[in-house]
N, C-alpha and C. Protein backbone atom coordinates (compact mmCIF):
# COMPACT_ATOMS: atom_id res chain seq x y z
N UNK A 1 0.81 -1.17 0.00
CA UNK A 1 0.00 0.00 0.00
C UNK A 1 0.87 1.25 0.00
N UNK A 2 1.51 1.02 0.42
CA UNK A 2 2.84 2.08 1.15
C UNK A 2 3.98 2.41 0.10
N UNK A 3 3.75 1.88 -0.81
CA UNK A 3 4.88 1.15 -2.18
C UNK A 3 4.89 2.15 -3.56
N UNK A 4 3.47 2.75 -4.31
CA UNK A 4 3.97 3.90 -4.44
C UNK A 4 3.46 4.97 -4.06
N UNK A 5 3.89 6.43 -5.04
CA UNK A 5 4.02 7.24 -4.79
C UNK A 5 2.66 8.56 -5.37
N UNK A 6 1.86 9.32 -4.81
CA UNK A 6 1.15 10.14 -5.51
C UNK A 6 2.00 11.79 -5.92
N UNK A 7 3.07 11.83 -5.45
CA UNK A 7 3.57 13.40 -5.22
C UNK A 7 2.31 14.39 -4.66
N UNK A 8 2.35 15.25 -5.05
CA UNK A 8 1.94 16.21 -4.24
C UNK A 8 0.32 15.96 -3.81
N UNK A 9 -0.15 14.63 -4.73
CA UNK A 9 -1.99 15.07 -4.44
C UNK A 9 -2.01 13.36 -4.03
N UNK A 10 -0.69 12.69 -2.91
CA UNK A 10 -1.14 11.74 -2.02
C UNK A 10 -2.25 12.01 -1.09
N UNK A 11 -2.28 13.01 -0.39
CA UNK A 11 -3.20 13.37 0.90
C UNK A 11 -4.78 13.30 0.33
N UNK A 12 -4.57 13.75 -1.02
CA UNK A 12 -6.25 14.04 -1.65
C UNK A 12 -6.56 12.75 -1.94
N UNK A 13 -5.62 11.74 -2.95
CA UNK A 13 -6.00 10.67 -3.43
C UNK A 13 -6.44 9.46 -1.86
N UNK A 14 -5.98 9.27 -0.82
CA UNK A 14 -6.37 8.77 -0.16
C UNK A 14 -7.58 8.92 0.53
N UNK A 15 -7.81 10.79 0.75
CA UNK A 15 -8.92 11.11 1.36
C UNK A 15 -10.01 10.53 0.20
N UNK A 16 -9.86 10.74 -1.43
CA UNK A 16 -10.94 10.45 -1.94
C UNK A 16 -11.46 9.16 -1.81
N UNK A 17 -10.15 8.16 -1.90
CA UNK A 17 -10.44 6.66 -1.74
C UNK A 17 -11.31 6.13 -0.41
N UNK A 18 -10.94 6.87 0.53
CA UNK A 18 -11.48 6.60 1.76
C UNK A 18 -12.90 6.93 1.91
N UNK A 19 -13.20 8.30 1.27
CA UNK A 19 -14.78 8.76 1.29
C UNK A 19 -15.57 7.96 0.39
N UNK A 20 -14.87 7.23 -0.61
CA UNK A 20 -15.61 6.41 -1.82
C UNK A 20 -15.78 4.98 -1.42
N UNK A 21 -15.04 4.40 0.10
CA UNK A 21 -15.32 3.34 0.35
C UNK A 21 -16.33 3.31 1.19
N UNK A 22 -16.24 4.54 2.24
CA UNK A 22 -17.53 5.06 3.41
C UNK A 22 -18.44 5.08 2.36
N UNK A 23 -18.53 6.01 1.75
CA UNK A 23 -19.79 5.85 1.02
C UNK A 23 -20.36 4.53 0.61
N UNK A 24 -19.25 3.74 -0.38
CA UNK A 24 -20.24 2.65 -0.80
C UNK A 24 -20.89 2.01 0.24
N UNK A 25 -20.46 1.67 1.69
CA UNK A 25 -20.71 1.24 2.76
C UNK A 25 -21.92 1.48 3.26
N UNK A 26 -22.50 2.54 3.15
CA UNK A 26 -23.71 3.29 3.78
C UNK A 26 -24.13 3.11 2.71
N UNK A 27 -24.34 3.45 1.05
CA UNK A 27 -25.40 2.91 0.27
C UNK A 27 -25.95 0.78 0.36
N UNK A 28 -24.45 0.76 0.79
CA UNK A 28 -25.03 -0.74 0.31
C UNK A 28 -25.31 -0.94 1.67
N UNK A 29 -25.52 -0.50 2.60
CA UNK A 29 -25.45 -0.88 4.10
C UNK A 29 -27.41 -1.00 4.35
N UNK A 30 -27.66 1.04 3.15
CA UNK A 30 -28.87 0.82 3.28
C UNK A 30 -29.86 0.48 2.54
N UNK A 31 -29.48 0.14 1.39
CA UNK A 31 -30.25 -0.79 0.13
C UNK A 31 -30.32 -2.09 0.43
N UNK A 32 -29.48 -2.79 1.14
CA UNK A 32 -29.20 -4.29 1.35
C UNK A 32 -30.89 -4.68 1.75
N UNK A 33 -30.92 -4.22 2.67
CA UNK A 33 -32.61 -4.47 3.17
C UNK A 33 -33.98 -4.73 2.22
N UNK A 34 -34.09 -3.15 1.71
CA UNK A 34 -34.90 -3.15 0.82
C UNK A 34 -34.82 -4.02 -0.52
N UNK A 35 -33.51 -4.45 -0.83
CA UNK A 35 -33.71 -5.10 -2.03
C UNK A 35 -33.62 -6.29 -1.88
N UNK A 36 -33.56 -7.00 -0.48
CA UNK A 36 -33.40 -8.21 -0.11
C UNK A 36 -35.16 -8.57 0.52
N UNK A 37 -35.91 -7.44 0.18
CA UNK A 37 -37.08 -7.73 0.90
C UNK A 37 -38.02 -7.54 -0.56
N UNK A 38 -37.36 -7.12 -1.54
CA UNK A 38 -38.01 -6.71 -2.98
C UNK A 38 -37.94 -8.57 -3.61
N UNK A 39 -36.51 -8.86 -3.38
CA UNK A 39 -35.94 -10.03 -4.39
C UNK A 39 -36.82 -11.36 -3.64
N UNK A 40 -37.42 -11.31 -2.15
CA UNK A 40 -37.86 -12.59 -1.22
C UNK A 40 -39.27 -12.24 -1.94
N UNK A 41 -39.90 -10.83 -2.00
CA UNK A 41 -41.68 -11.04 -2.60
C UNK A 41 -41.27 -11.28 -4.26
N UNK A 42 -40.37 -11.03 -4.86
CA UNK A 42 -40.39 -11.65 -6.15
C UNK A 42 -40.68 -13.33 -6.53
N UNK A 43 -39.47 -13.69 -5.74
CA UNK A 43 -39.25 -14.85 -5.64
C UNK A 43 -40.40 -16.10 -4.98
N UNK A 44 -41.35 -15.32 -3.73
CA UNK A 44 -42.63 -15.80 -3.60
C UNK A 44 -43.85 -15.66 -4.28
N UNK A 45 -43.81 -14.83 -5.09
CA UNK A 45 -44.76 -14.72 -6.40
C UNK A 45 -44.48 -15.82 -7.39
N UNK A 46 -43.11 -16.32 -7.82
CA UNK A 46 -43.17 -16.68 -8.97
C UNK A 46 -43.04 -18.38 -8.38
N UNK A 47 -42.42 -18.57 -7.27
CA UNK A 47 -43.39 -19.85 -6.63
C UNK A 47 -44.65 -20.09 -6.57
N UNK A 48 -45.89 -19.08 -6.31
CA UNK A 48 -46.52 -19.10 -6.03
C UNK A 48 -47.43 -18.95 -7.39
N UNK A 49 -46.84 -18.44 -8.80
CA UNK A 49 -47.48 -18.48 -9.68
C UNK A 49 -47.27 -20.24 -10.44
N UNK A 50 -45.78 -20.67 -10.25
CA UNK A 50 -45.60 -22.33 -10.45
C UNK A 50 -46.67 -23.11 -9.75
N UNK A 51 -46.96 -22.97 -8.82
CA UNK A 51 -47.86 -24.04 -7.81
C UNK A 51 -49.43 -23.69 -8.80
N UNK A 52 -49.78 -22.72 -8.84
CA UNK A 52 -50.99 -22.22 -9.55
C UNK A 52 -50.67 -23.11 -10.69
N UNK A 53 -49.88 -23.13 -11.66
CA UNK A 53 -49.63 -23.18 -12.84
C UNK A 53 -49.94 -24.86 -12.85
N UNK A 54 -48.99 -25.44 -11.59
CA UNK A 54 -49.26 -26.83 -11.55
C UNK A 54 -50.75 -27.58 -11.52
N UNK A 55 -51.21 -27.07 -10.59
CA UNK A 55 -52.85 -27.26 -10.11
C UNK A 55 -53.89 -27.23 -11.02
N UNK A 56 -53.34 -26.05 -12.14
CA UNK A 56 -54.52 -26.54 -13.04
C UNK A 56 -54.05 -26.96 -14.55
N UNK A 57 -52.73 -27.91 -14.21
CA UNK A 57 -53.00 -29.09 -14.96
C UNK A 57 -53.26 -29.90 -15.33
């Protein structure tokens, strides 16, 4: 990590790297939920449209 060199815009390039990892952290920290609660009613619909589908065969 330590290995090379930015010259004069090290201090910026780290601060940016660092705010771009916080960030992704807190988007995916707070989407994780909602799209894990979007992808479980998807996924019980289209079970639930197979079982239908079966029944009136």
């Amino acid at each position: 990590m330590g290995e090379g060199g930015f010259g004069r815009y090290e201090r910026e390039m780290w601060a940016v790297v660092v705010f771009a990892v916080l960030i992704s952290v807190v988007v995916h920290g707070v989407a994780a939920t909602p799209v894990t609660a979007y992808l479980d009613r998807r996924a019980a619909k289209a079970a639930a449209g197979k079982e239908a589908g079966e029944e009136a065969s």
